[in-house]
N, C-alpha and C. Protein backbone atom coordinates (compact mmCIF):
# COMPACT_ATOMS: atom_id res chain seq x y z
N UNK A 1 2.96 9.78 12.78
CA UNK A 1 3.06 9.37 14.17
C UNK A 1 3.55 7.93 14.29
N UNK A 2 3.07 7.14 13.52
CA UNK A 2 3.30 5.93 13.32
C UNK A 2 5.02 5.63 12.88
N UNK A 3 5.10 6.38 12.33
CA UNK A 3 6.69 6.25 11.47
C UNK A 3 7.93 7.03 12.86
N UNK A 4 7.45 7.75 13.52
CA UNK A 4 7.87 8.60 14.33
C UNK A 4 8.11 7.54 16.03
N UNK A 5 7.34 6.97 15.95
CA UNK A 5 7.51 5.78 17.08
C UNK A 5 8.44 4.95 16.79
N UNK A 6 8.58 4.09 15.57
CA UNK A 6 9.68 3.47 15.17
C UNK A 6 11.44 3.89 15.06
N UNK A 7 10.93 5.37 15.13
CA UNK A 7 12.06 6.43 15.23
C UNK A 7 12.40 7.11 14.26
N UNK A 8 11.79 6.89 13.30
CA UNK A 8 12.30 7.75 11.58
C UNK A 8 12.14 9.23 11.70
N UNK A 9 12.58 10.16 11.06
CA UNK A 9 12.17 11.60 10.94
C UNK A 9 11.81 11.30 9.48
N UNK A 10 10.52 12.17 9.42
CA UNK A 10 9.53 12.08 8.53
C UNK A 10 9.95 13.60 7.56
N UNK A 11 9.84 13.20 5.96
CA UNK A 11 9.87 14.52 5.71
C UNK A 11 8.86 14.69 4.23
N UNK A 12 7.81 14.91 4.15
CA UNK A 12 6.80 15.57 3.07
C UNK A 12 7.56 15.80 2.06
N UNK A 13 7.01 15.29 0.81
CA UNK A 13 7.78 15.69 -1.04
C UNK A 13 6.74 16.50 -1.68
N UNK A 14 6.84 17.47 -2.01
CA UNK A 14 5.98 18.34 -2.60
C UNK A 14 6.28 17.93 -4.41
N UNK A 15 5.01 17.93 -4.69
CA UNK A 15 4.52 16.99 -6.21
C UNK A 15 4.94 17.97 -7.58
N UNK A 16 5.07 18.68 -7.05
CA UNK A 16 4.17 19.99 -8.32
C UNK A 16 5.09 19.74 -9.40
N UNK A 17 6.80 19.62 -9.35
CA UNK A 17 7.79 19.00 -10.49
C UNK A 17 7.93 17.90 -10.54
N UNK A 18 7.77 16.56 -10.69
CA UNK A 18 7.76 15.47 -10.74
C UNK A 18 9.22 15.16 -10.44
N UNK A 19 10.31 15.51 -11.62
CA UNK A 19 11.60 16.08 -11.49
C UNK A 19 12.42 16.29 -10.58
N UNK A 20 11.80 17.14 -9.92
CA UNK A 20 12.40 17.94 -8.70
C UNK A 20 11.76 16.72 -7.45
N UNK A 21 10.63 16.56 -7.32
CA UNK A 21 10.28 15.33 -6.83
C UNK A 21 10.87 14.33 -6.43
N UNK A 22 11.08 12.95 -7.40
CA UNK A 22 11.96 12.50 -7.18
C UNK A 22 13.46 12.58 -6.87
N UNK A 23 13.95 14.04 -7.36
CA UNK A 23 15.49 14.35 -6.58
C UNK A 23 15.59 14.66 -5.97
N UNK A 24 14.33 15.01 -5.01
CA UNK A 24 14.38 15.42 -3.52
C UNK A 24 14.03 14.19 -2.47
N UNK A 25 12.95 13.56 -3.19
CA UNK A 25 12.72 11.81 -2.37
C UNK A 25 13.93 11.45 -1.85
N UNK A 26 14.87 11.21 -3.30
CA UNK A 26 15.75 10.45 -3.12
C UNK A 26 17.23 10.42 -2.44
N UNK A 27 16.65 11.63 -1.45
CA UNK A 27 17.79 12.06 -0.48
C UNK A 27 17.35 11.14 0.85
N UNK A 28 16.00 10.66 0.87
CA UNK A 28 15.32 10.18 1.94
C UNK A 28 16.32 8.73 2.20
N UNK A 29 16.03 8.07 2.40
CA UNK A 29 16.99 6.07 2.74
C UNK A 29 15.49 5.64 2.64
N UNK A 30 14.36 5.97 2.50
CA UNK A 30 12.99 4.72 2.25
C UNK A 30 11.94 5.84 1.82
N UNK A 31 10.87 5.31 0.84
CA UNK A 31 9.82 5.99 0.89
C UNK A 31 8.72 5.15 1.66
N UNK A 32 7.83 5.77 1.69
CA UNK A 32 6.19 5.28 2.11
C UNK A 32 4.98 6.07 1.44
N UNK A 33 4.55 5.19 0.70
CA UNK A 33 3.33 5.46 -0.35
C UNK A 33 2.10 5.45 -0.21
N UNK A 34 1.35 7.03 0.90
CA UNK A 34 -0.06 6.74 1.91
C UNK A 34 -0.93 6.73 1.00
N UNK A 35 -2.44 6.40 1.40
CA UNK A 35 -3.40 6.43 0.87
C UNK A 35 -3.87 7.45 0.08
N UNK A 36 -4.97 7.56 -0.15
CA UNK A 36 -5.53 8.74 -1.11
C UNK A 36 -6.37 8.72 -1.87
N UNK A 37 -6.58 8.96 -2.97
CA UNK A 37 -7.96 9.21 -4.15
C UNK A 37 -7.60 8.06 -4.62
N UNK A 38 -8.39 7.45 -5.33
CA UNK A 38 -8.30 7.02 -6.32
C UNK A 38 -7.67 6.62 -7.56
N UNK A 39 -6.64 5.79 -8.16
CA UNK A 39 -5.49 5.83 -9.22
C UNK A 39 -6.54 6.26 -10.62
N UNK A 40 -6.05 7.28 -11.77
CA UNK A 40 -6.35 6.88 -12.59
C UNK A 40 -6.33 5.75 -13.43
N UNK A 41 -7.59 5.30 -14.14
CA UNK A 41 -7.44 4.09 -14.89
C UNK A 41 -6.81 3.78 -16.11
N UNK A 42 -6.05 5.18 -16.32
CA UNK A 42 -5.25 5.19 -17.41
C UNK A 42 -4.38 4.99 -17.23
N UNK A 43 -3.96 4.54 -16.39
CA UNK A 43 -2.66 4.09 -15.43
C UNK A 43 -2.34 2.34 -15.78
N UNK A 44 -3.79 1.72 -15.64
CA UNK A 44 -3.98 0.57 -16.83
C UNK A 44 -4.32 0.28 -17.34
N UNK A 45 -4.85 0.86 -18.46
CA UNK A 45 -5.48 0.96 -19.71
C UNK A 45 -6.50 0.81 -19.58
N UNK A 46 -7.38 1.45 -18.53
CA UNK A 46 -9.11 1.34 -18.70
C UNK A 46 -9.30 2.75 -18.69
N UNK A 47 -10.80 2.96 -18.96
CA UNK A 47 -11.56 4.03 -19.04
C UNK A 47 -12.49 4.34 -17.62
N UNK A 48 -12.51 5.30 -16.83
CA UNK A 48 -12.87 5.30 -15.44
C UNK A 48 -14.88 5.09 -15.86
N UNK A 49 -14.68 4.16 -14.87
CA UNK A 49 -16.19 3.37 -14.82
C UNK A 49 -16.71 4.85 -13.71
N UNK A 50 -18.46 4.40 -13.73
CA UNK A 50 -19.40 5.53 -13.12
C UNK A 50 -18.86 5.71 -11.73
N UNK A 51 -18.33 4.45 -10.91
CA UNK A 51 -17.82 4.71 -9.42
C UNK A 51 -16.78 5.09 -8.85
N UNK A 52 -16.06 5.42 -10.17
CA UNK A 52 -14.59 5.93 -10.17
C UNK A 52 -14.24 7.04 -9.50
N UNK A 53 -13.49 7.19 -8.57
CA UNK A 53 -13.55 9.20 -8.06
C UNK A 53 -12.78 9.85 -8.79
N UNK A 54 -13.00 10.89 -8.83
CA UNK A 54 -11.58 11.39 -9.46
C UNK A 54 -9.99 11.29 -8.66
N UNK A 55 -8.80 11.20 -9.93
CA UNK A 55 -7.79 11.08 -9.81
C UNK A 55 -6.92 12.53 -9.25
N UNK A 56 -6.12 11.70 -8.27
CA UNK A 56 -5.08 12.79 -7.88
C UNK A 56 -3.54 13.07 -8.88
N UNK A 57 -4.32 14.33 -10.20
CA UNK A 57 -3.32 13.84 -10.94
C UNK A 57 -1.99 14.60 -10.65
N UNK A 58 -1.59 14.76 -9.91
CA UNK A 58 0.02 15.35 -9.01
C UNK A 58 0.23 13.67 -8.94
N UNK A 59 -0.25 13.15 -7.83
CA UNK A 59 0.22 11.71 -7.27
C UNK A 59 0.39 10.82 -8.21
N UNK A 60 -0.78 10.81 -9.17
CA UNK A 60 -0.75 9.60 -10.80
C UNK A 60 0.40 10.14 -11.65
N UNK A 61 1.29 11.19 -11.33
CA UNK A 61 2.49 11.56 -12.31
C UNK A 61 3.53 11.32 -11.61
N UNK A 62 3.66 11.61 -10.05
CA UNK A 62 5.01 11.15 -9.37
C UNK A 62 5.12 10.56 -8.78
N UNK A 63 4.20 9.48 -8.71
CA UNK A 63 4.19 8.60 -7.59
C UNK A 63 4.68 7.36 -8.20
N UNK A 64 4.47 6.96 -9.89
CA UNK A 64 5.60 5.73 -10.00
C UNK A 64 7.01 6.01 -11.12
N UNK A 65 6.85 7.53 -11.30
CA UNK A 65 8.62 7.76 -10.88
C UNK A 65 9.37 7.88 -10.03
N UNK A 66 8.58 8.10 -8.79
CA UNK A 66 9.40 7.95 -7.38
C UNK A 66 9.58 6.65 -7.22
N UNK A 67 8.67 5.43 -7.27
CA UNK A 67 8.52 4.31 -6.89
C UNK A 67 9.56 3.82 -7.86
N UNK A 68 9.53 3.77 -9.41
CA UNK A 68 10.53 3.65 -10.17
C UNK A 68 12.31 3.61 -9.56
N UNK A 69 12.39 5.23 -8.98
CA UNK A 69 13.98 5.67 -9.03
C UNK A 69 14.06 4.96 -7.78
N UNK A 70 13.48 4.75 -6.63
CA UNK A 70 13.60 4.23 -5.25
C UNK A 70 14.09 2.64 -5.40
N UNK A 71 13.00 1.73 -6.18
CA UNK A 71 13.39 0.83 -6.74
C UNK A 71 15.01 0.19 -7.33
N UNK A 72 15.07 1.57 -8.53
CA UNK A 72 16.65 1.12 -8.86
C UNK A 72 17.43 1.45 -7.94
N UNK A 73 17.30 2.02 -6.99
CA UNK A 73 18.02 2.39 -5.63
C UNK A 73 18.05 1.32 -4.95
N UNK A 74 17.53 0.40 -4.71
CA UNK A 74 17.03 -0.77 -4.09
C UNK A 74 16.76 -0.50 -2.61
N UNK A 75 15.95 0.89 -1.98
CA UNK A 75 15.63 1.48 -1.31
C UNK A 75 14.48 1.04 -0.44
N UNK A 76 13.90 0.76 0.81
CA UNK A 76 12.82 0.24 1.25
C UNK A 76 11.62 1.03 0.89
N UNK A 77 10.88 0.72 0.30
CA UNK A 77 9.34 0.98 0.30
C UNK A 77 8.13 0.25 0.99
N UNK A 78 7.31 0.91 1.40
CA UNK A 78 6.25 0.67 1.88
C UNK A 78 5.06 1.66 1.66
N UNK A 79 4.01 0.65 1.07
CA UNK A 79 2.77 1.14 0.83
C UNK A 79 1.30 0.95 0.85
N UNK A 80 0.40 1.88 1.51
CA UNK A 80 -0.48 1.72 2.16
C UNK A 80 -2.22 1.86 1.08
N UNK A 81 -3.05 1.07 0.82
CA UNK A 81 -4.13 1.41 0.37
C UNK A 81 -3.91 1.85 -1.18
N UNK A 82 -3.75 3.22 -1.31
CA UNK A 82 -3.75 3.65 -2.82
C UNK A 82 -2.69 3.37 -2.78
N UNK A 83 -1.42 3.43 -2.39
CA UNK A 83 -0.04 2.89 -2.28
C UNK A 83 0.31 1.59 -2.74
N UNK A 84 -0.74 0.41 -2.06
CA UNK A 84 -0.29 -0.81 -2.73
C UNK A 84 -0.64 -1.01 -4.42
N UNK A 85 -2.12 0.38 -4.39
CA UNK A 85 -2.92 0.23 -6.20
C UNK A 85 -1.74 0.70 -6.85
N UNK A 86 -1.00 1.73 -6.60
CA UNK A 86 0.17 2.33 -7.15
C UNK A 86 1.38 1.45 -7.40
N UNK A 87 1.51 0.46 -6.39
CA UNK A 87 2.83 -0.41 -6.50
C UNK A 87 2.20 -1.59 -7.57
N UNK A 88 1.11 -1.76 -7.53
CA UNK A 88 0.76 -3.12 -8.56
C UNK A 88 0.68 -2.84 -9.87
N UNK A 89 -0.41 -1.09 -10.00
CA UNK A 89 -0.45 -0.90 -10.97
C UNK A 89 1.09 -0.50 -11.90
N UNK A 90 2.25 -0.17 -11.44
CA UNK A 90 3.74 0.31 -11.86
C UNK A 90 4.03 -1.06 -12.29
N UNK A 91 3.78 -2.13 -12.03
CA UNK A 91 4.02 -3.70 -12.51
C UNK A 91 3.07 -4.19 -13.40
N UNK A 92 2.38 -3.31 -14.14
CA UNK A 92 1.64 -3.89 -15.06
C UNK A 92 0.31 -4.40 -14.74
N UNK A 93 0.06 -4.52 -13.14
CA UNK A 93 -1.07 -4.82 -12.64
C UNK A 93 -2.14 -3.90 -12.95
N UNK A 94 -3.71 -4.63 -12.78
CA UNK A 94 -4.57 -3.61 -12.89
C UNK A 94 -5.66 -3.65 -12.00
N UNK A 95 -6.51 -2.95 -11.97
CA UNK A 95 -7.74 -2.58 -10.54
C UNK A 95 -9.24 -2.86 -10.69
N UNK A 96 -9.92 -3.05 -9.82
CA UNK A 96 -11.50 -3.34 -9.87
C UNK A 96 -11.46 -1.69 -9.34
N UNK A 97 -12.32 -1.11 -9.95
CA UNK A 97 -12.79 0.12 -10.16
C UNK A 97 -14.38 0.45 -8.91
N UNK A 98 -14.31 -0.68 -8.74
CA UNK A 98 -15.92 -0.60 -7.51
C UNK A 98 -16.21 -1.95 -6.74
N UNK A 99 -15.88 -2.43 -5.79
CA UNK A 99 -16.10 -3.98 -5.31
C UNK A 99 -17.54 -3.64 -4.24
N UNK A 100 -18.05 -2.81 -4.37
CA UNK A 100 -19.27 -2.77 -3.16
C UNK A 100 -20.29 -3.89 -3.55
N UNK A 101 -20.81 -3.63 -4.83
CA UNK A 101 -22.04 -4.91 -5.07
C UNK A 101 -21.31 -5.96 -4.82
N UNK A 102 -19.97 -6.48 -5.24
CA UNK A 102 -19.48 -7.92 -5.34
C UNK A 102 -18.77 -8.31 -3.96
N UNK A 103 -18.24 -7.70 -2.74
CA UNK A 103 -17.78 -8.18 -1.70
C UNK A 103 -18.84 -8.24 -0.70
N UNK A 104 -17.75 -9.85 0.34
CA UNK A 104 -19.14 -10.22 0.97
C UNK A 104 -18.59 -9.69 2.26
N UNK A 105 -17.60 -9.73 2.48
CA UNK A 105 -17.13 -8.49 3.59
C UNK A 105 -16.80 -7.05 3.44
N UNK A 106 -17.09 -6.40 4.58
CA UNK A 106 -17.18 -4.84 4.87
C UNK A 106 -15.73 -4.41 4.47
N UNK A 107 -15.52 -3.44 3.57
CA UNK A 107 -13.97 -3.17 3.12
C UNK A 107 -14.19 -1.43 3.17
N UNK A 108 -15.04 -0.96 3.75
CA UNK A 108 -15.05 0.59 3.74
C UNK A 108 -16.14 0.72 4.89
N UNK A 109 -15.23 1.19 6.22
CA UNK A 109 -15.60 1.37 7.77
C UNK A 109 -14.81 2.53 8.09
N UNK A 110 -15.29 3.54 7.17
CA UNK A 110 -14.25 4.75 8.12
C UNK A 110 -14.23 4.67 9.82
N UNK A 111 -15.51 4.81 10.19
CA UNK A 111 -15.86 5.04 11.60
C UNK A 111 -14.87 4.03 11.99
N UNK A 112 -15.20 3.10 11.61
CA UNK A 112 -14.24 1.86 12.61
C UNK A 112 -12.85 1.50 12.22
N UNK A 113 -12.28 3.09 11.84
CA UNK A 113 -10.89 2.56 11.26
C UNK A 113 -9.91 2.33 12.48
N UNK A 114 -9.95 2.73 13.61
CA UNK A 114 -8.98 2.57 14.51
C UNK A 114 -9.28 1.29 15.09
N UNK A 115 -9.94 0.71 14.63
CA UNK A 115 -10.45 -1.15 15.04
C UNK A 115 -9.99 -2.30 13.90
N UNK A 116 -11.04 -3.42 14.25
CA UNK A 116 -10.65 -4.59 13.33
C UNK A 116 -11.94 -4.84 12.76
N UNK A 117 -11.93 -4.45 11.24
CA UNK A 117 -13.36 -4.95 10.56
C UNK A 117 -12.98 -5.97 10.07
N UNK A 118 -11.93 -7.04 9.21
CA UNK A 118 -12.87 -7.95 8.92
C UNK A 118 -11.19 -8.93 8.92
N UNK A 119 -11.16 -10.61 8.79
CA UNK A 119 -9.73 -10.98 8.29
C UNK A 119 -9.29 -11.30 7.47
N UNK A 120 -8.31 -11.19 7.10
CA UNK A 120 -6.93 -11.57 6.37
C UNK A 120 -6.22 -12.28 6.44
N UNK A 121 -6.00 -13.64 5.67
CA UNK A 121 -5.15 -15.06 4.95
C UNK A 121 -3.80 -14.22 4.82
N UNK A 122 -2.54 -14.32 6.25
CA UNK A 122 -1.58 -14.28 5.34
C UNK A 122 -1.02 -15.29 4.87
N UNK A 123 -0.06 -15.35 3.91
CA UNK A 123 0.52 -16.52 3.40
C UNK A 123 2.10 -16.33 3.90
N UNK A 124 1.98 -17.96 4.45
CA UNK A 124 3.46 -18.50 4.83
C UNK A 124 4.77 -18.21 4.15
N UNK A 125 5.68 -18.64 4.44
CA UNK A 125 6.82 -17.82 3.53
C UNK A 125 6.87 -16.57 2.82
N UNK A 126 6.19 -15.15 4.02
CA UNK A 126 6.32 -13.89 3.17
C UNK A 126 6.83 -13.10 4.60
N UNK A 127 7.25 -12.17 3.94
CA UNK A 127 7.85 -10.89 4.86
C UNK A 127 6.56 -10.59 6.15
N UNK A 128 5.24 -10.77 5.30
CA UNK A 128 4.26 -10.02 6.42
C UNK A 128 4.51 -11.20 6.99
N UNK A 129 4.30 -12.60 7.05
CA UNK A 129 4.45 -13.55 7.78
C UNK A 129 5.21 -13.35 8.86
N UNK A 130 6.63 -13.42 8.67
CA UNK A 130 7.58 -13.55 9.11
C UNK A 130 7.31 -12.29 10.45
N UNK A 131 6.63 -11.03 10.35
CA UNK A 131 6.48 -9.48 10.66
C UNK A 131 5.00 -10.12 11.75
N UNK A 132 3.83 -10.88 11.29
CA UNK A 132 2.71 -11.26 11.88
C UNK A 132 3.15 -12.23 13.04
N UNK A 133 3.87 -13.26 12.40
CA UNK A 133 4.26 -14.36 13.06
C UNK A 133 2.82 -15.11 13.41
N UNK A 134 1.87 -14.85 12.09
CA UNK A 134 -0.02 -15.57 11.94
C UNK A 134 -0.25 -15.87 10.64
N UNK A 135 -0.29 -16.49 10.59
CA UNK A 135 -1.54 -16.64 9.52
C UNK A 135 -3.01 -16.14 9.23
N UNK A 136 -3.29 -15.26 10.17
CA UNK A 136 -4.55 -14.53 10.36
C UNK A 136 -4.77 -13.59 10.86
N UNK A 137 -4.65 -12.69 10.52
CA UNK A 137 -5.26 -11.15 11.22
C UNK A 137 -6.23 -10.36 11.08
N UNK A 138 -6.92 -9.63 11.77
CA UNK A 138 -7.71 -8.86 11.97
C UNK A 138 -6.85 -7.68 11.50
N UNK A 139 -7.90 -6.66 10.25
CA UNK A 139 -7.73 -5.45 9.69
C UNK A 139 -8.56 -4.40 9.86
N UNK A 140 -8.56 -3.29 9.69
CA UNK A 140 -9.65 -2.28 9.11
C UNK A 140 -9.39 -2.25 7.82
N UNK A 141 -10.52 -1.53 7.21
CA UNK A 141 -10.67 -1.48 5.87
C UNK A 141 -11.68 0.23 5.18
N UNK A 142 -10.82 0.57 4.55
CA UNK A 142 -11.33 2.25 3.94
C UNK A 142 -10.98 2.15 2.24
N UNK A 143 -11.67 0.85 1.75
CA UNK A 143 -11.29 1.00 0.23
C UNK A 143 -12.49 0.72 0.05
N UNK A 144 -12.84 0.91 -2.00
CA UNK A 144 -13.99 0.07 -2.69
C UNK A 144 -13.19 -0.03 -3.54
N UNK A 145 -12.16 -0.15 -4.17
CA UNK A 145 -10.97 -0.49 -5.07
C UNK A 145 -10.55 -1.86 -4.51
N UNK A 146 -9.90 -2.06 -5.14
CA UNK A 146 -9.45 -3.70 -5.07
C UNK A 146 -8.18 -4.07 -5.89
N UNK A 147 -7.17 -4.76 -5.90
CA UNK A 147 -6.56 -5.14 -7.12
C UNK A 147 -6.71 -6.50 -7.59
N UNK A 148 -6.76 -6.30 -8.86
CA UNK A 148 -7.12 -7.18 -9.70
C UNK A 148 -6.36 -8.23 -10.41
N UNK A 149 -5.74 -7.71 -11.53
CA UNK A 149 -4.48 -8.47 -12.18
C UNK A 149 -3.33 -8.12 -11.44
N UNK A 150 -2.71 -9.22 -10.45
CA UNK A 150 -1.62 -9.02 -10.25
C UNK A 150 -0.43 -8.41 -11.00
N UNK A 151 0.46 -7.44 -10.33
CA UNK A 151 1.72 -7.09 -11.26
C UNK A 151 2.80 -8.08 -11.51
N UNK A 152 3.46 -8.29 -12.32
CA UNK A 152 4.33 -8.96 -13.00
C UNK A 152 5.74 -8.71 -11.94
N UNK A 153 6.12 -9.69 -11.14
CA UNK A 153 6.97 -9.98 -10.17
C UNK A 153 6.77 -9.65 -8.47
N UNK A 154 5.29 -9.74 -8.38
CA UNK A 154 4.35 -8.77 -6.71
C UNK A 154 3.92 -10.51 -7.03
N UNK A 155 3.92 -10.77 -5.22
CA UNK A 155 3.61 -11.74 -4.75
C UNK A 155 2.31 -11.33 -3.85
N UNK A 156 1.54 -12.07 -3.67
CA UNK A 156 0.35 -12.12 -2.85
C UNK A 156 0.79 -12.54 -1.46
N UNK A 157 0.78 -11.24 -0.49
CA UNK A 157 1.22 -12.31 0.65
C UNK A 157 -0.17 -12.38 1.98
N UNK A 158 -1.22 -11.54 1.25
CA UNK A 158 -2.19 -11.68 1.80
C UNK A 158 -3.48 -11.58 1.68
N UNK A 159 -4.89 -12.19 1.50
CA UNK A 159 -6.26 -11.97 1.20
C UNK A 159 -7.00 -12.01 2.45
N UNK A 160 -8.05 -11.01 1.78
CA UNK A 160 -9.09 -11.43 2.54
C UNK A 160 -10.25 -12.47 2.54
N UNK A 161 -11.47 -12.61 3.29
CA UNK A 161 -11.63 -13.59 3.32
C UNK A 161 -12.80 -14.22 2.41
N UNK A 162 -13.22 -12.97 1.81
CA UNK A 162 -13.74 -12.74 0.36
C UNK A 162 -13.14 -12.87 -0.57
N UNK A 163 -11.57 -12.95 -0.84
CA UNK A 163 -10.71 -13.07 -1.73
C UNK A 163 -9.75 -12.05 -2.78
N UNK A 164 -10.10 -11.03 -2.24
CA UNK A 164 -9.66 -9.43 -2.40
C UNK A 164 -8.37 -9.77 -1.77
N UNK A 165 -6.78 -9.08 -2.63
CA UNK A 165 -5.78 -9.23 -2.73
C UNK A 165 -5.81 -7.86 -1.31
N UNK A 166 -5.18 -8.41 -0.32
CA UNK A 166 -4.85 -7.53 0.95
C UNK A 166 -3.57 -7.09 1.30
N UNK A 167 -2.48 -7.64 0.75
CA UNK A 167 -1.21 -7.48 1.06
C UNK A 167 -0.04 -8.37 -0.21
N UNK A 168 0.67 -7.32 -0.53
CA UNK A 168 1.07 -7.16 -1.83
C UNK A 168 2.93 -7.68 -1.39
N UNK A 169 4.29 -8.12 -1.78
CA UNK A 169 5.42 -7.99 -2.06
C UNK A 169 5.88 -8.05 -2.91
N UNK A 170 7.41 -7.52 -3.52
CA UNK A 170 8.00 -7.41 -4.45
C UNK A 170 8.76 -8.45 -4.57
N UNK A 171 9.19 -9.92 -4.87
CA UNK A 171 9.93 -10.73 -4.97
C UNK A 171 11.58 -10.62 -5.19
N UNK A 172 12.15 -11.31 -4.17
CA UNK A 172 13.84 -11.25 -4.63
C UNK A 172 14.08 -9.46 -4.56
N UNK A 173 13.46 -8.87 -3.49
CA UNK A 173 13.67 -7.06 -3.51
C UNK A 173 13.59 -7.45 -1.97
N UNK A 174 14.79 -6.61 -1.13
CA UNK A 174 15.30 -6.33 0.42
C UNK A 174 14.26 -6.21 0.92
N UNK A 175 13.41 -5.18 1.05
CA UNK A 175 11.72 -4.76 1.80
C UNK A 175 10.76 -3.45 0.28
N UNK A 176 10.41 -4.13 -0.52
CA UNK A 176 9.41 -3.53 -0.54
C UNK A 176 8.05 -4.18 -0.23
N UNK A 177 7.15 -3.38 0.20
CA UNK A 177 5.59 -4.33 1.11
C UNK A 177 4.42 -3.30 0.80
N UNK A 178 3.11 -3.83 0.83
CA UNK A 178 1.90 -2.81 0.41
C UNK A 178 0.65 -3.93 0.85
N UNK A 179 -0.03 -3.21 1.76
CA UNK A 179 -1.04 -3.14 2.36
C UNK A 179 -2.05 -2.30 2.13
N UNK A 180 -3.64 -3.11 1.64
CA UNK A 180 -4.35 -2.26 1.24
C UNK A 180 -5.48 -2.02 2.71
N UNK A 181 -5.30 -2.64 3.98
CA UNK A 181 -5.99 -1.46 5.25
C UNK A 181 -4.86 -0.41 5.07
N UNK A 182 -5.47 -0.07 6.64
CA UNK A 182 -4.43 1.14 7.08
C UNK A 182 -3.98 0.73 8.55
N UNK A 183 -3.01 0.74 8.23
CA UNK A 183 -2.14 0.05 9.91
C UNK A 183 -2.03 1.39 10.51
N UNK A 184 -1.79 2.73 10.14
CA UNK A 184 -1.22 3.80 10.60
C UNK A 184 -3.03 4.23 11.64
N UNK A 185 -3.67 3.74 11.47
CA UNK A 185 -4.92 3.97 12.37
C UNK A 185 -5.19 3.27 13.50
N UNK A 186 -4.44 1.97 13.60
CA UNK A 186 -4.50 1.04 14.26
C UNK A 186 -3.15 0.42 15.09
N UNK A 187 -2.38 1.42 14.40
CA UNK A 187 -0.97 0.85 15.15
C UNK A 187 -0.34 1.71 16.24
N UNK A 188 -1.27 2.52 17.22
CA UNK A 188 -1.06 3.21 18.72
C UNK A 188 -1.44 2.04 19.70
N UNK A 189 -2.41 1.23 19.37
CA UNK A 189 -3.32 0.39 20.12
C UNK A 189 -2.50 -1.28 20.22
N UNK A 190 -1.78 -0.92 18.84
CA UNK A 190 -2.04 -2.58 18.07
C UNK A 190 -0.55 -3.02 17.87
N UNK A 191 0.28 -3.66 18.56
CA UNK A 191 1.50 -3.82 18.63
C UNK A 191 2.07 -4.57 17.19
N UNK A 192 0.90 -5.75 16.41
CA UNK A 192 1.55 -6.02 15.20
C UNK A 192 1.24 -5.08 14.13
N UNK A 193 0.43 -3.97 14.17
CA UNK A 193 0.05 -2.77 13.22
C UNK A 193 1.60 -2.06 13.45
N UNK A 194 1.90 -2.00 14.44
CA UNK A 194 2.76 -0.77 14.68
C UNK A 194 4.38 -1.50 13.95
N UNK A 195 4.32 -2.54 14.16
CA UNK A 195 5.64 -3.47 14.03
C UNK A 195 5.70 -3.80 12.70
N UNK A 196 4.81 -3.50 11.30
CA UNK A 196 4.53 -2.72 9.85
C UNK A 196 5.76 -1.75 9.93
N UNK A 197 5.45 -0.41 10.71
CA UNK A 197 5.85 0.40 10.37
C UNK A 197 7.92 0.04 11.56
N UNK A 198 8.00 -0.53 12.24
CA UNK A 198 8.89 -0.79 12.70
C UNK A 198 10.12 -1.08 11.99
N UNK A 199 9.22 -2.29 11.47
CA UNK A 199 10.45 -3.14 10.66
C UNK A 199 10.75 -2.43 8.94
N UNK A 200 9.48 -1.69 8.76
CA UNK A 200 10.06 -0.72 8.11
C UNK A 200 10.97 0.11 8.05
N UNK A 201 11.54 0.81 8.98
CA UNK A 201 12.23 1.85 9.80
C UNK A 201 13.33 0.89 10.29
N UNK A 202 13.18 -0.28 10.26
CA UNK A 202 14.81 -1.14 10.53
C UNK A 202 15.65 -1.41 9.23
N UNK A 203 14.44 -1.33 8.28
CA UNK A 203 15.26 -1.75 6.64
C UNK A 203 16.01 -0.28 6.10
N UNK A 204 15.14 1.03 6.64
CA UNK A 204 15.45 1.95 6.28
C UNK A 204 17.43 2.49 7.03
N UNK A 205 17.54 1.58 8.17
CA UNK A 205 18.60 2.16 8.60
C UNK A 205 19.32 0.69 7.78
């Protein structure tokens, strides 16, 4: 709905060939990488800790060969929640596996996802900047994952106020962007949620 306001026609990739997958993505002009389960931790070399959910292993097999071939395409991406764990972890980045004991703000409010639970430090000179036109916003939040070791060429373009990496870019790349709320809950209401998925849909044409 969100992508559909901006004006895009939306079209579903079915996982089951990885293969076939990506040669069907890549008829699209942009992907967008939604939320979901959990990344496996073999994804960066850990062993899944007790709070771990299980992995969506369709998505942990095509989701960074899509991200991969889109990439050498130099194609717009955008990605949301497990989307941004997916874009960091494809860069070598890796994940906190459980942040509930250690964060001092609320980062998992289903109920209150169509609202603003808690804020977010963006940083100056980044795409979300430029897209916020703030330095501060109000998010929702539906994670206990976190990312951890930054990926090798992903810029930080936003935290929260606990210090949990909130908003992710790809450096010297046209638009790729990853956000770990969910704007797509908040962006009917929320004119800079919706303007995420806008200026997405402007890189895509």
């Amino acid at each position: 709905q969100s992508l559909k306001r901006s004006g895009a026609d939306v079209k579903w990739i079915e996982l089951n060939d990885t293969e076939k997958a990506v040669e069907e993505a890549l008829r699209c002009d942009a992907m967008l990488l939604p939320g979901g389960a959990d990344v496996n931790p073999a994804l960066y070399g850990q062993k899944a800790e007790e709070k771990c959910g299980s992995p969506n292993w369709l998505r942990d097999a095509a989701e960074p060969e899509m991200l991969k071939a889109f990439l050498n395409e130099k194609k717009p991406v955008f990605a949301i929640c497990r989307g941004i764990q997916i874009l960091n972890v494809s860069f070598g980045g890796t994940l906190l596996q459980d942040i509930k004991d250690k964060q001092q703000c609320r980062h998992m409010d289903f109920l209150s996802r169509a609202g603003s639970i808690h804020s977010v430090a963006v940083e100056k000179n980044t795409k979300l900047f430029d897209i916020f036109q703030s330095d501060c916003e109000k998010v929702n939040s539906m994670h206990h994952q976190a990312i951890d070791k930054v990926g090798k060429g992903l810029i930080v373009s936003a935290r929260s106020t606990d210090g949990y990496v909130e908003a992710l870019e790809l450096a010297n790349y046209p638009f790729c962007m990853g956000v770990q709320w969910h704007p797509e809950h908040m962006s009917r209401k929320n004119e800079k949620q919706q303007k995420l998925f806008d200026v997405f849909v402007q890189n895509c044409r």
